[in-house]
Structures are given as C-alpha cells and as structure tokens.
N, C-alpha and C. Protein backbone atom coordinates (compact mmCIF):
# COMPACT_ATOMS: atom_id res chain seq x y z
N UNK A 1 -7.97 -110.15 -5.03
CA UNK A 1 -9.29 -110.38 -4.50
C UNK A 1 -9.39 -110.00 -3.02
N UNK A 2 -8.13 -109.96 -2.32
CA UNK A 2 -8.02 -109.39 -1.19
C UNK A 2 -9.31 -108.44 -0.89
N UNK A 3 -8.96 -107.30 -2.13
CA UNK A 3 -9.68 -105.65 -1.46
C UNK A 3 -11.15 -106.09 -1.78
N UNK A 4 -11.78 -106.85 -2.14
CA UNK A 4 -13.01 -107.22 -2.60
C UNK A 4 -13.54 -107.83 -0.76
N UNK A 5 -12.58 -109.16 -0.87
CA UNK A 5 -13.33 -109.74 0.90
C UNK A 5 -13.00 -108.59 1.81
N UNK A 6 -12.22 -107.35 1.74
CA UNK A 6 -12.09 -106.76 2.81
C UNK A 6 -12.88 -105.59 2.96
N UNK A 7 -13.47 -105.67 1.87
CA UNK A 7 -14.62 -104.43 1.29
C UNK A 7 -15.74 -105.18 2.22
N UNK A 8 -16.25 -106.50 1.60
CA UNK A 8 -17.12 -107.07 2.48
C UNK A 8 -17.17 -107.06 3.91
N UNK A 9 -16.19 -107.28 4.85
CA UNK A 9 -16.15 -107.29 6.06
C UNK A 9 -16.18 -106.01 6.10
N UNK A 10 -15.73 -104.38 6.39
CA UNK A 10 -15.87 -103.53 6.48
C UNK A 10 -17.16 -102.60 6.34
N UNK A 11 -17.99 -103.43 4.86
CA UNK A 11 -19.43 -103.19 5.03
C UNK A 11 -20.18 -103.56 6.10
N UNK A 12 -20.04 -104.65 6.60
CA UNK A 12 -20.96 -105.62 7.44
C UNK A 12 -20.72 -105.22 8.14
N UNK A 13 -19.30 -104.56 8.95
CA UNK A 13 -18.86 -103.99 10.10
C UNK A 13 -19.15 -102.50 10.33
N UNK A 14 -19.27 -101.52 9.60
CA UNK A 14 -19.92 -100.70 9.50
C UNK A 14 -21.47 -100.54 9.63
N UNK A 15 -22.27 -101.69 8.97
CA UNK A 15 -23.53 -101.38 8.96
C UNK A 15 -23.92 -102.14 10.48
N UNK A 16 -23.18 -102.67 11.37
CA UNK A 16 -23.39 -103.07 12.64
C UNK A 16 -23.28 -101.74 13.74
N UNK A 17 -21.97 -100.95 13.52
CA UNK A 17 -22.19 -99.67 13.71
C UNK A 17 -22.94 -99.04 13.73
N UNK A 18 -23.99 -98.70 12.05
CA UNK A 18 -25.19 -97.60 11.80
C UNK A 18 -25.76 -98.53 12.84
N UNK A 19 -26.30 -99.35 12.84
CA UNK A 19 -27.54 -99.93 13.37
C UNK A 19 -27.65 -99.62 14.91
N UNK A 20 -26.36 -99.95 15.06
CA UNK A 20 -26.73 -99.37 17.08
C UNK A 20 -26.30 -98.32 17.45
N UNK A 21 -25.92 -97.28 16.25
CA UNK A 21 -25.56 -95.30 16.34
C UNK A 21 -27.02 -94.70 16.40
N UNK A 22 -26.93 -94.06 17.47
CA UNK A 22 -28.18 -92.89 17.45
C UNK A 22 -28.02 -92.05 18.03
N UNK A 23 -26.77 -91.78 18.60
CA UNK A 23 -26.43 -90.27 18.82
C UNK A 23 -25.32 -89.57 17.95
N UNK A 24 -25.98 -88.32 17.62
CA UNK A 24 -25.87 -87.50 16.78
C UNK A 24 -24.75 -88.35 15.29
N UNK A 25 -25.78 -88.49 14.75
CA UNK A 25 -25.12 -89.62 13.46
C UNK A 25 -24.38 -88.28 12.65
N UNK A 26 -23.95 -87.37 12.34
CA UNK A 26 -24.06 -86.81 11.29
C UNK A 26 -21.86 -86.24 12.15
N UNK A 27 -21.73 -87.05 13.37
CA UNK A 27 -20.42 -86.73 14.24
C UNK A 27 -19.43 -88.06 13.56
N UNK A 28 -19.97 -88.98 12.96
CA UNK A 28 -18.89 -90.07 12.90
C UNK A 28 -19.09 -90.33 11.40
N UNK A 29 -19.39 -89.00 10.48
CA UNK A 29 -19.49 -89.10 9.01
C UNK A 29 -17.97 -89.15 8.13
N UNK A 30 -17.13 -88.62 8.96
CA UNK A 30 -15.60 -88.26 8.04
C UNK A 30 -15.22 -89.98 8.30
N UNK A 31 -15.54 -90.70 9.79
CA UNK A 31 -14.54 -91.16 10.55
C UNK A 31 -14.96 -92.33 9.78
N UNK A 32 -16.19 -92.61 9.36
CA UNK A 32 -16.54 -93.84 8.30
C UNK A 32 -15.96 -93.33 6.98
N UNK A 33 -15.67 -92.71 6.14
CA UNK A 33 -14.74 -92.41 5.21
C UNK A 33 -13.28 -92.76 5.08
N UNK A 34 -13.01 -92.41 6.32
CA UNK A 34 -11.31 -92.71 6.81
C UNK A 34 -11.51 -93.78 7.06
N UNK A 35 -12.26 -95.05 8.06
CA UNK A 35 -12.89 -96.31 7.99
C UNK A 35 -12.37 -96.79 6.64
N UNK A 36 -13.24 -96.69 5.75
CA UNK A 36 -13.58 -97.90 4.61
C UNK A 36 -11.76 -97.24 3.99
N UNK A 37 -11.08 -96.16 3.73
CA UNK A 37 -9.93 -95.97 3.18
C UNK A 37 -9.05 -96.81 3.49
N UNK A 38 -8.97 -96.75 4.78
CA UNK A 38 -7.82 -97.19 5.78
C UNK A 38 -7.61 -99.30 5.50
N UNK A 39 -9.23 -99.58 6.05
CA UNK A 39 -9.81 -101.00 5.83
C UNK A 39 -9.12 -101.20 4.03
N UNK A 40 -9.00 -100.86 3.33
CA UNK A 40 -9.06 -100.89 1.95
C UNK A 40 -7.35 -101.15 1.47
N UNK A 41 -6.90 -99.87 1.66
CA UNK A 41 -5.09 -99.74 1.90
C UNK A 41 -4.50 -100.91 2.66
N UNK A 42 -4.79 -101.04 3.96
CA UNK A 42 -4.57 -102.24 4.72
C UNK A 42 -4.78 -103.56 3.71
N UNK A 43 -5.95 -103.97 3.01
CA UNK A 43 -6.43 -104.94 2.55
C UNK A 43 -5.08 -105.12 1.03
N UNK A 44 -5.06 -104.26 0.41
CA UNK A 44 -3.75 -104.11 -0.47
C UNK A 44 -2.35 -104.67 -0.13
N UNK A 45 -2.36 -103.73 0.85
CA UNK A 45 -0.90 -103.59 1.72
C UNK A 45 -0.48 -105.02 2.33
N UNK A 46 -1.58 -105.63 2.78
CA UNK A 46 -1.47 -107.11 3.74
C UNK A 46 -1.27 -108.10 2.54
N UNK A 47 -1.28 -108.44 1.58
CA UNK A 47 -1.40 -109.72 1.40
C UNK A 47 -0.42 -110.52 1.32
N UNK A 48 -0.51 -111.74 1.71
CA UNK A 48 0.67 -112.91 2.10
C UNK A 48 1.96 -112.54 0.74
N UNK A 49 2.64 -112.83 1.76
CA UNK A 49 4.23 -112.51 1.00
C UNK A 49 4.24 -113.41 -0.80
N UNK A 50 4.52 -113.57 -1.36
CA UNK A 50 4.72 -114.55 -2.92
C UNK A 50 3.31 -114.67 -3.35
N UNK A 51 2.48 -114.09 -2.86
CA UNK A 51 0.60 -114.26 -3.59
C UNK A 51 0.77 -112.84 -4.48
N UNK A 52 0.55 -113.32 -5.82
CA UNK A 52 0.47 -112.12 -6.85
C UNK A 52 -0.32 -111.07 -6.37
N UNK A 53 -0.44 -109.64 -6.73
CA UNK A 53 -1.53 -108.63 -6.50
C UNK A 53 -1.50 -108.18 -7.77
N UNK A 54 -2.49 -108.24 -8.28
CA UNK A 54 -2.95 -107.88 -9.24
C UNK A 54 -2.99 -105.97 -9.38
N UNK A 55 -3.05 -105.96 -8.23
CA UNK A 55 -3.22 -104.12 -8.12
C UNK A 55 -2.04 -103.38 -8.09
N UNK A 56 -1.12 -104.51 -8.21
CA UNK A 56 0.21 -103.98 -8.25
C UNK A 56 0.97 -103.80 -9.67
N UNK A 57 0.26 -104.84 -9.97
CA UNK A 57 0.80 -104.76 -11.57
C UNK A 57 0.06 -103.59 -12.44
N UNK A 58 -1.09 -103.42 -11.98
CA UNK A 58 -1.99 -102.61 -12.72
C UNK A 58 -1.56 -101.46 -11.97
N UNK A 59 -0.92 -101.03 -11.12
CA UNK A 59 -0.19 -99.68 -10.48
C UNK A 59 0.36 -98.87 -11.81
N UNK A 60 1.28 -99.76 -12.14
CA UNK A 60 2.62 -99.66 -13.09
C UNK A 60 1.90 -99.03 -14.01
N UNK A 61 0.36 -99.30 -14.97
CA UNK A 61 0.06 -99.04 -15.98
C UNK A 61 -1.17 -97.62 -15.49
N UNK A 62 -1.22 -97.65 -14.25
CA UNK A 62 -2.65 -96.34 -13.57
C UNK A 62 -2.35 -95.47 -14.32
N UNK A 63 -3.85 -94.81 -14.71
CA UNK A 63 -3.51 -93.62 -15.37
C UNK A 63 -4.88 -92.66 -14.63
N UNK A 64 -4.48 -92.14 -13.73
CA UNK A 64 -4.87 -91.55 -12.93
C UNK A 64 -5.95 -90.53 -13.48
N UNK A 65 -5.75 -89.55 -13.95
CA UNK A 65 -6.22 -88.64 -14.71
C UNK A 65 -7.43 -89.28 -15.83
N UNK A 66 -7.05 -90.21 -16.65
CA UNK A 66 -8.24 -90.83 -17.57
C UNK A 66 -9.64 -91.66 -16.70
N UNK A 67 -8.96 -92.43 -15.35
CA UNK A 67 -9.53 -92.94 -14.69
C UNK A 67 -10.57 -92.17 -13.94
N UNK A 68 -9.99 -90.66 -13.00
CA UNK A 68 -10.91 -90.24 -12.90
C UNK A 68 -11.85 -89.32 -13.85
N UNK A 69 -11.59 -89.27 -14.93
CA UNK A 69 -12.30 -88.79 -16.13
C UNK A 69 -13.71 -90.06 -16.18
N UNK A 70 -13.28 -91.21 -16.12
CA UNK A 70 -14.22 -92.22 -16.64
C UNK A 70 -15.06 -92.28 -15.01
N UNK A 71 -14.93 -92.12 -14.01
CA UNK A 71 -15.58 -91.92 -12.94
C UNK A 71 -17.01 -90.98 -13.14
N UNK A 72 -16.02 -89.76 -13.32
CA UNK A 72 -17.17 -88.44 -13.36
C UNK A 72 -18.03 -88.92 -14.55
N UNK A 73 -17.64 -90.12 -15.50
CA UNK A 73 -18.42 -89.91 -16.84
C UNK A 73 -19.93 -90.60 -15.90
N UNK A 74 -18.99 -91.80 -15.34
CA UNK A 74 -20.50 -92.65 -14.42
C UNK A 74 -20.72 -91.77 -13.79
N UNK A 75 -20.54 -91.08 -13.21
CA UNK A 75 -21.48 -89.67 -12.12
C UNK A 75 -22.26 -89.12 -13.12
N UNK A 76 -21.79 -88.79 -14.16
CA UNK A 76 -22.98 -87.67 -14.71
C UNK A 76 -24.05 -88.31 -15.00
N UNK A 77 -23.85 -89.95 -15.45
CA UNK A 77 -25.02 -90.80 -15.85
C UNK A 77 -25.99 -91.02 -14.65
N UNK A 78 -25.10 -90.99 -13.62
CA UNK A 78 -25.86 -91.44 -12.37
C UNK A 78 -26.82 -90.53 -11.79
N UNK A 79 -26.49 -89.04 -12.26
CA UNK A 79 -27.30 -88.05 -11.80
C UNK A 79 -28.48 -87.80 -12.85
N UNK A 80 -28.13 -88.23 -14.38
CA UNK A 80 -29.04 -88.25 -15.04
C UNK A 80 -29.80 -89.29 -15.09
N UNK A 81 -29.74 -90.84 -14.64
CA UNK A 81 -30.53 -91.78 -14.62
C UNK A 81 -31.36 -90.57 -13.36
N UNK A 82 -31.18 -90.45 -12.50
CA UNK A 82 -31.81 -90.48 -11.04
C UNK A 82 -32.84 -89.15 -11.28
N UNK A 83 -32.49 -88.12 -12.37
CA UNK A 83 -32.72 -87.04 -12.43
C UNK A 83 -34.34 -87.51 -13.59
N UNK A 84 -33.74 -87.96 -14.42
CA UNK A 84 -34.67 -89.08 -15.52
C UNK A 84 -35.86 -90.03 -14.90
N UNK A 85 -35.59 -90.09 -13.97
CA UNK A 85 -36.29 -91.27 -13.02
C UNK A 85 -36.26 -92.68 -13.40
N UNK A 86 -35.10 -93.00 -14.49
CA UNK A 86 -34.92 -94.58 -14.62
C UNK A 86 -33.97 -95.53 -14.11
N UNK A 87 -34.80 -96.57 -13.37
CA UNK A 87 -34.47 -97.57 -12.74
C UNK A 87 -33.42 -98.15 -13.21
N UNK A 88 -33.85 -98.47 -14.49
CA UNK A 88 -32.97 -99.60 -14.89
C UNK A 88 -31.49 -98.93 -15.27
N UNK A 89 -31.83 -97.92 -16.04
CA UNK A 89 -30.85 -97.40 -16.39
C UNK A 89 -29.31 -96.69 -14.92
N UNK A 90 -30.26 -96.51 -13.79
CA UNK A 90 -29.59 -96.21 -12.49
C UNK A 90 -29.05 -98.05 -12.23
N UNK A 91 -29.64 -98.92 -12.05
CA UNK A 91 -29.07 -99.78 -11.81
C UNK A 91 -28.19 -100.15 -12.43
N UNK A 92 -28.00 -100.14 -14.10
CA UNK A 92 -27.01 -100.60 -15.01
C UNK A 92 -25.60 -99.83 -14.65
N UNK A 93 -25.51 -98.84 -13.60
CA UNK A 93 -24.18 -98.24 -13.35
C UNK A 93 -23.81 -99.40 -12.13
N UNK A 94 -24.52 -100.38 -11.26
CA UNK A 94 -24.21 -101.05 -9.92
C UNK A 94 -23.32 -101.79 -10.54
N UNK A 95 -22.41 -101.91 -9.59
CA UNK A 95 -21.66 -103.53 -9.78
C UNK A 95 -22.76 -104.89 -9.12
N UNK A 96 -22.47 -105.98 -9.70
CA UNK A 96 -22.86 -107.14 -8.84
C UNK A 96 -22.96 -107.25 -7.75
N UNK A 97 -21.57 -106.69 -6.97
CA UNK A 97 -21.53 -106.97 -5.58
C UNK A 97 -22.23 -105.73 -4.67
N UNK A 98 -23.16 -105.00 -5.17
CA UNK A 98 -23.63 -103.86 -4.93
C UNK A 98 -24.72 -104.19 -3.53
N UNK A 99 -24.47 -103.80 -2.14
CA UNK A 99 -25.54 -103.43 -1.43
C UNK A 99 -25.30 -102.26 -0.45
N UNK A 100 -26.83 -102.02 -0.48
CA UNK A 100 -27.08 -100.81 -0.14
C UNK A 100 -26.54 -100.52 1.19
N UNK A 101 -26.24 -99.28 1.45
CA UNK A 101 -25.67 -99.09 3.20
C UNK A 101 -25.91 -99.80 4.04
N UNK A 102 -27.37 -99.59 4.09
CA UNK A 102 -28.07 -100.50 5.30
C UNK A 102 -28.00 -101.82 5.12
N UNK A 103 -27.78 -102.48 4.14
CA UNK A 103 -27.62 -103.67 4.24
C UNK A 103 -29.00 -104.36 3.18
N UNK A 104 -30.43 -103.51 3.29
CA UNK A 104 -31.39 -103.99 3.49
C UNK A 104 -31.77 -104.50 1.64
N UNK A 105 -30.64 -103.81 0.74
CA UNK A 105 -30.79 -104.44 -0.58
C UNK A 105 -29.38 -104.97 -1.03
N UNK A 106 -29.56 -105.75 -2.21
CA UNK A 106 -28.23 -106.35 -3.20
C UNK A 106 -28.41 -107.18 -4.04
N UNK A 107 -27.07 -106.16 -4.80
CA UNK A 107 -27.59 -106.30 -6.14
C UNK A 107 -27.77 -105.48 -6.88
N UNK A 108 -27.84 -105.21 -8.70
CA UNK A 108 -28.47 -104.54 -9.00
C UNK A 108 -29.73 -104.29 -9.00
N UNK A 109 -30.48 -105.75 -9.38
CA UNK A 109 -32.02 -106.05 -9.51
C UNK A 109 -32.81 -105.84 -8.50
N UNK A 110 -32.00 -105.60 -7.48
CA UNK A 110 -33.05 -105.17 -5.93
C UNK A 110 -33.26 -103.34 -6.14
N UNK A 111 -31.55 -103.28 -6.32
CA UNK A 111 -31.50 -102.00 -6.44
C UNK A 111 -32.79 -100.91 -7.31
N UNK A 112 -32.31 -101.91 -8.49
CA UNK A 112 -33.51 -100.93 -9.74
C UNK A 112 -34.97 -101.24 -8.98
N UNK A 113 -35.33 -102.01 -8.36
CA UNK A 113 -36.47 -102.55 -7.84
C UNK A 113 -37.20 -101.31 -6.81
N UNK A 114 -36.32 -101.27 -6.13
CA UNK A 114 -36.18 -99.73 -5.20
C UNK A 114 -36.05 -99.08 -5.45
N UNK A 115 -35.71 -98.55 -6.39
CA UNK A 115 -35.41 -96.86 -7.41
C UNK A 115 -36.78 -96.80 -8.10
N UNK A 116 -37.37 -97.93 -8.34
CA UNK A 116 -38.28 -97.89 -9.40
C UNK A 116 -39.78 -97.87 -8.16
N UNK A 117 -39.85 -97.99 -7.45
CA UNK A 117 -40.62 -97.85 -6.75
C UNK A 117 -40.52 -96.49 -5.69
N UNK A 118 -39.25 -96.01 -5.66
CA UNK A 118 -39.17 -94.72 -5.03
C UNK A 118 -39.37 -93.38 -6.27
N UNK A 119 -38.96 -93.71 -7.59
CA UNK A 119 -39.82 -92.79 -7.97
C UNK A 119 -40.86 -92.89 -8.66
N UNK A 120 -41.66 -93.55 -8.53
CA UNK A 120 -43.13 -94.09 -8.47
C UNK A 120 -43.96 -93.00 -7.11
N UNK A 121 -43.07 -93.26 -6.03
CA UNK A 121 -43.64 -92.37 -5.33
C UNK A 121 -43.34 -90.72 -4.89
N UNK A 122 -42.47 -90.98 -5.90
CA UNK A 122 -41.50 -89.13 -5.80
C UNK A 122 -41.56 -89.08 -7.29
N UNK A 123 -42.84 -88.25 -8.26
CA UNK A 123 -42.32 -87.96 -9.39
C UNK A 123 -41.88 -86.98 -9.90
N UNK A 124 -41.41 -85.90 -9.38
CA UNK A 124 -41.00 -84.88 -9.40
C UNK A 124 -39.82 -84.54 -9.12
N UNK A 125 -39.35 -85.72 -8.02
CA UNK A 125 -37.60 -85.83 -7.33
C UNK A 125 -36.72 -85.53 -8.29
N UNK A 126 -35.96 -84.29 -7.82
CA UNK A 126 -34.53 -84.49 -8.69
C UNK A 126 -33.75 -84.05 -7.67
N UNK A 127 -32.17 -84.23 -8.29
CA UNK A 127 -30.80 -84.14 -7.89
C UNK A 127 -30.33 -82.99 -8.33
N UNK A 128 -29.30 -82.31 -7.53
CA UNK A 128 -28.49 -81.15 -7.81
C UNK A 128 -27.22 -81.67 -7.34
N UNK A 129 -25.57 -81.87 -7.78
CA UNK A 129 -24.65 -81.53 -6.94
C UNK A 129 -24.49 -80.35 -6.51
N UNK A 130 -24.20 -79.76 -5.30
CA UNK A 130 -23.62 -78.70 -5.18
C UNK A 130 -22.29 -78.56 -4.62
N UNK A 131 -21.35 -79.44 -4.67
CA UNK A 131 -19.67 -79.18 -4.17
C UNK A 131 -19.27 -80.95 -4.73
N UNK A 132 -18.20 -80.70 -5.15
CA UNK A 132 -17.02 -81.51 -4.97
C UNK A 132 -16.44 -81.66 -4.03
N UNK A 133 -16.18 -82.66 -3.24
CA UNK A 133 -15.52 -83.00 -1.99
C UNK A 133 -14.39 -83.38 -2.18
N UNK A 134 -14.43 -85.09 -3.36
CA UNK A 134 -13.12 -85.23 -3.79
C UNK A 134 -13.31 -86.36 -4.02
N UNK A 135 -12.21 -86.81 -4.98
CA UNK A 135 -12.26 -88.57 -5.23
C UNK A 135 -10.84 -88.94 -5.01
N UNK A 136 -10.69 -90.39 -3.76
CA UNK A 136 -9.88 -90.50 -4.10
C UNK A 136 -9.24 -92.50 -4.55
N UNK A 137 -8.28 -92.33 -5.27
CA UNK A 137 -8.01 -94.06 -5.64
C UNK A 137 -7.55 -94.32 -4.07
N UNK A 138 -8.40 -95.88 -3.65
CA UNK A 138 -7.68 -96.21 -2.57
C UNK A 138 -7.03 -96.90 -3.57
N UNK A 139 -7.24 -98.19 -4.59
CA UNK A 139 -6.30 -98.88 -5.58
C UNK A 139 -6.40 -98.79 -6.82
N UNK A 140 -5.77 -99.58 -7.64
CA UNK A 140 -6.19 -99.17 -8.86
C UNK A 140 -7.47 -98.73 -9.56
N UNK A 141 -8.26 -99.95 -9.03
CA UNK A 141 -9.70 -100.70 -8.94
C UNK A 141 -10.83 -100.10 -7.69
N UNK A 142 -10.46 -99.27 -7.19
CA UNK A 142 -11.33 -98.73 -6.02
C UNK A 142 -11.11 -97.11 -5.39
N UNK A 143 -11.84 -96.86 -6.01
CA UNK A 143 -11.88 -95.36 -5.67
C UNK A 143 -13.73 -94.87 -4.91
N UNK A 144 -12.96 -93.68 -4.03
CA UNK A 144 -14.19 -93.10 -3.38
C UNK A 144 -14.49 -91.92 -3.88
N UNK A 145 -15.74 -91.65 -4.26
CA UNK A 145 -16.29 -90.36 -4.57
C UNK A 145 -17.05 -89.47 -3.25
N UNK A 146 -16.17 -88.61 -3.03
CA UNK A 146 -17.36 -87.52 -2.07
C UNK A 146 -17.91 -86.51 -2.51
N UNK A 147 -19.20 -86.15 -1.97
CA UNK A 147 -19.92 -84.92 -2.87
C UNK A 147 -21.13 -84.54 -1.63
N UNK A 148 -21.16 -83.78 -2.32
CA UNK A 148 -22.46 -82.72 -1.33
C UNK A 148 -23.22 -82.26 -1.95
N UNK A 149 -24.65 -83.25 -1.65
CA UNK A 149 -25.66 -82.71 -3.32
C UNK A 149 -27.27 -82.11 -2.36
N UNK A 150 -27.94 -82.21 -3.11
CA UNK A 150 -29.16 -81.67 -2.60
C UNK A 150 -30.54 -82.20 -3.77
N UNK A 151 -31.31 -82.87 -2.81
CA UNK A 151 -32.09 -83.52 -3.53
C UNK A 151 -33.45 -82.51 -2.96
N UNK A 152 -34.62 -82.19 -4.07
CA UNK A 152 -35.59 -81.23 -4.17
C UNK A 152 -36.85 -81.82 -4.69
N UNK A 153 -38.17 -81.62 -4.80
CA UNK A 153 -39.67 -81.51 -5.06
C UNK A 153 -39.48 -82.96 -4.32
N UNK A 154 -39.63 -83.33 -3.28
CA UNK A 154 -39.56 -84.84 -2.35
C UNK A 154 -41.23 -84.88 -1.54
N UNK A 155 -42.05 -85.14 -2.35
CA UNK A 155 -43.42 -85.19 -1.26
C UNK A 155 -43.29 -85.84 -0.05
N UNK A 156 -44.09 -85.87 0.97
CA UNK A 156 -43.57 -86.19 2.52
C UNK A 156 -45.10 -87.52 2.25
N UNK A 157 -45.16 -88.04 3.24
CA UNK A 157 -46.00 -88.78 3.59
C UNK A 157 -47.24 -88.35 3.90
N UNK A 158 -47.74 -87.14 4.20
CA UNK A 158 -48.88 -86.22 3.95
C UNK A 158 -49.39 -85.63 2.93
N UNK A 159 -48.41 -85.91 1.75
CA UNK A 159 -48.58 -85.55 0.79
C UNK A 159 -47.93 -83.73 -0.06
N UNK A 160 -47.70 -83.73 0.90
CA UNK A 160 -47.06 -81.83 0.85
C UNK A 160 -45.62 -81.98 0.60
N UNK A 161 -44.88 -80.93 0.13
CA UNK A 161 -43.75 -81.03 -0.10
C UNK A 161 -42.72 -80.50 0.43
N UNK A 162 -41.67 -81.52 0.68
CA UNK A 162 -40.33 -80.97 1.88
C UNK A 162 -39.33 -80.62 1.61
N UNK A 163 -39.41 -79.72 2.25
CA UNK A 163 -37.92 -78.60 1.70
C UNK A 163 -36.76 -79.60 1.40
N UNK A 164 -35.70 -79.21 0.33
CA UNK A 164 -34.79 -79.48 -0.17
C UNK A 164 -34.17 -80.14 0.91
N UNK A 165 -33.72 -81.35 0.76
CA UNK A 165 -32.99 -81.92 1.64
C UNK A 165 -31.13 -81.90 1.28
N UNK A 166 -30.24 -81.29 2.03
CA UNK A 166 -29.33 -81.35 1.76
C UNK A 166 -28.26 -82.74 2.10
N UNK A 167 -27.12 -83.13 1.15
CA UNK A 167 -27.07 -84.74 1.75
C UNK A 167 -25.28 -84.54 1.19
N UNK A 168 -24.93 -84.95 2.58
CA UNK A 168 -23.21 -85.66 2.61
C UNK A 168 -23.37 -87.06 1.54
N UNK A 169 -22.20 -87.17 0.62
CA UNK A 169 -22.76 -88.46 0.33
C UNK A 169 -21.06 -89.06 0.27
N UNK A 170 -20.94 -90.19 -0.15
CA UNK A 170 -19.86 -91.46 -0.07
C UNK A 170 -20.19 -92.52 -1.29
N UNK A 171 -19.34 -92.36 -2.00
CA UNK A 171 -19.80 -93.21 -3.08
C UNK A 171 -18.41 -94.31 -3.66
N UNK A 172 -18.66 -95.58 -3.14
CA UNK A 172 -17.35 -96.47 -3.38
C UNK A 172 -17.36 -97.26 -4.96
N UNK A 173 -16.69 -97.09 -6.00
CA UNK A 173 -16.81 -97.51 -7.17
C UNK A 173 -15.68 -98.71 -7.05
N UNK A 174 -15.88 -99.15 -8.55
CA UNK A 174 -14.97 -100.79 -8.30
C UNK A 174 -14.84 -100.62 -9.49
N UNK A 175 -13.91 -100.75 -10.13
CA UNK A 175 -13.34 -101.04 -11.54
C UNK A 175 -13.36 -102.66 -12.24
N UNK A 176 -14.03 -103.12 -13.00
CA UNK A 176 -14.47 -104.30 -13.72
C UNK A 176 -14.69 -104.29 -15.04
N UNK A 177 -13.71 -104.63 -15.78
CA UNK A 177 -13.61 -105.05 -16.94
C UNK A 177 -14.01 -103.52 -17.86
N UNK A 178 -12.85 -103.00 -17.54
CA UNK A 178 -12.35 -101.48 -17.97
C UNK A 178 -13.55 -100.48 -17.54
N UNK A 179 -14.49 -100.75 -16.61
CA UNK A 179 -15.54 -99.92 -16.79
C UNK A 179 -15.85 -99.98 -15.33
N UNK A 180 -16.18 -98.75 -14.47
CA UNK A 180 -16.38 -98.45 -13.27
C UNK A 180 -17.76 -98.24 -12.82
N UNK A 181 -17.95 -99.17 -11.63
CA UNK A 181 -19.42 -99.75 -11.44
C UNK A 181 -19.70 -98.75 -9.75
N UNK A 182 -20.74 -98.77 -9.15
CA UNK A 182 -21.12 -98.55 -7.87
C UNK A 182 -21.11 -99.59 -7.30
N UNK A 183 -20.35 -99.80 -6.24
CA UNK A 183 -20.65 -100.96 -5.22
C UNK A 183 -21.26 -100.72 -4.07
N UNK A 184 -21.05 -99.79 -3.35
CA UNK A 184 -22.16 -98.99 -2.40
C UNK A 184 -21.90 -97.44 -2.71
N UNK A 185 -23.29 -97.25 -1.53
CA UNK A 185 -23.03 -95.55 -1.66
C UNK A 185 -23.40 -95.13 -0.17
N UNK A 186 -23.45 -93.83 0.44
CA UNK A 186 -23.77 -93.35 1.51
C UNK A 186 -23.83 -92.29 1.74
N UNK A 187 -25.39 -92.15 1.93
CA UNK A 187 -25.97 -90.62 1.95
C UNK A 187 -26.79 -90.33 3.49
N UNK A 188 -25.94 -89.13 3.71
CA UNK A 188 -26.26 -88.34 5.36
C UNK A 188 -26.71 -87.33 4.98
N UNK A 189 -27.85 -86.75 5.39
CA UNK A 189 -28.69 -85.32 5.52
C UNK A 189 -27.54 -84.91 6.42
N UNK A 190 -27.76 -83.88 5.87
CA UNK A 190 -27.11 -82.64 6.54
C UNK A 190 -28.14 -81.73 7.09
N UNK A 191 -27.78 -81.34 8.41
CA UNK A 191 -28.34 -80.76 9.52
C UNK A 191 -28.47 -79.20 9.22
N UNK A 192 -29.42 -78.59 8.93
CA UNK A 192 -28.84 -77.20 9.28
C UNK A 192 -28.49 -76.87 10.23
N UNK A 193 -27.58 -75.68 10.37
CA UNK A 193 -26.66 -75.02 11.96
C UNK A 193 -28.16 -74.01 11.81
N UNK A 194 -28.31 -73.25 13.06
CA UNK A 194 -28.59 -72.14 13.58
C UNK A 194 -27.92 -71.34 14.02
C-alpha cells in the first residue's frame, strides 16, 4: 500500500507545482515523468524492513509482456470510448482513486460527469495517436503510459473550429484485481516550433 500513499503525495505535490508554473510549462514536461517514476521506485524500495511487499511477491510471478498487452487492450478502449463519445463507458476504464491532474475532479463519477458534458459540447471531437513514447512498469501494479496524440474537429468558444491540437500525454495505470484501471492522466499541448 506503500506505492498507493506515495502516489497520493506526489499528486498533490505536483499539482502544487502546476498551479504556481507559468513559465514556459511545456520545459518541465519529461522532469514530471521522471518525478512521479522516481517518487514511485522510492515508495517500493523504502518500506520498513520485516513489512511484507506485496509487489515483491508478485515480481516473482510479472509477466511483463501479457501485462503490457492488457494495458494497450485499455488504451484501445480508451481511445474508442473517447472517440465514441461515451462517458460512461470512458469512465468504466478509471480506477477509484482516479483524479484528474489538476486536482479539480475524483473519481470515476466526476470523471464521466466531465466527459459527458465535454462532449456535449465537442460533438465532433475525436482522437488520433500519433507515436508511441513508451510504457514503462514502475511495479508490478503501476505502470506509465507515454504517447503523443492529436485531438481534431474541437469547436472554440466562438463557435468556429480549431486546428488540431497536438498533446504530450502521461498516463499512470494501477493494476486491481487482474485488470488495469487509469488513476490519473496528463495532457500538454504541444507548441509548434517555427
């Protein structure tokens, strides 16, 4: 349970970060990646000497390869809930302990609440990946997904429509009862260069 409270503090500590970052956000995108890894490994690595770890025992049995098979299976759902425009069905991939970057939802039921009202107002929104970045197990039970996708037909607040937005993303999964959930995620526009 270690990597669970240390997941928590690292969120909260991070989203204290976003909140008072406003220069050039798109410079400390790897270094929050390496962040939540590092916070995570540590959280494993530390626990009091004779206290069982559960992630240790379940080491012995990792099967690396099937695991990230069952990952990408939740990615493809996740791009097709989002692509589909259903809420519920996007939320049914969250874990419990699921909140959003900012802090400002949690949960699944908030989650679908906000999906379901964002494409209410985007009906046309869809998803593209375009790169694999990489996934990797920080433990048995916790792996990060990176990807570089691009989300398209996004009406603006004028009503007109804004070019394809391209987006860094961070996606932390949690393994629960053989089946791999979203616990947060984190998505950065990407800047075009000139």
């Amino acid at each position: 349970m270690a990597n669970h409270d240390a997941l928590d503090r690292l969120k909260a500590a991070l989203q204290d970060r976003h909140s008072n970052e406003r220069s050039n956000p798109t410079r400390h995108i790897w270094l929050r990646f390496s962040a939540i890894s590092v916070a995570l490994l540590l959280a494993s690595a530390c626990a009091p000497e004779g206290e069982s770890d559960p992630a240790a025992s379940a080491e012995s049995e990792f099967d690396a390869p099937a695991e990230e098979a069952a990952i990408r299976e939740v990615w493809d759902e996740i791009i097709a809930m989002f692509n589909g425009h259903d809420a519920g069905g996007w939320a049914a991939l969250f874990d419990e302990s699921f909140v959003r970057w900012e802090g400002d939802v949690k949960g699944p039921a908030a989650e679908e609440a906000y999906m379901a009202e964002f494409f209410e107002h985007q009906p046309d929104v869809e998803y593209g990946q375009l790169d694999e970045i990489g996934l990797v197990f920080v433990t048995p039970e916790v792996a990060i997904y990176r990807t570089f996708g691009q989300v398209s037909n996004v009406v603006g607040s004028d009503g007109s429509r804004v070019p394809p937005n391209q987006i860094l993303e961070g996606w932390i999964f949690v393994k629960r009862s053989d089946s791999w959930k979203v616990a947060t995620y984190f998505l950065r526009p990407v800047e075009a260069s000139e």
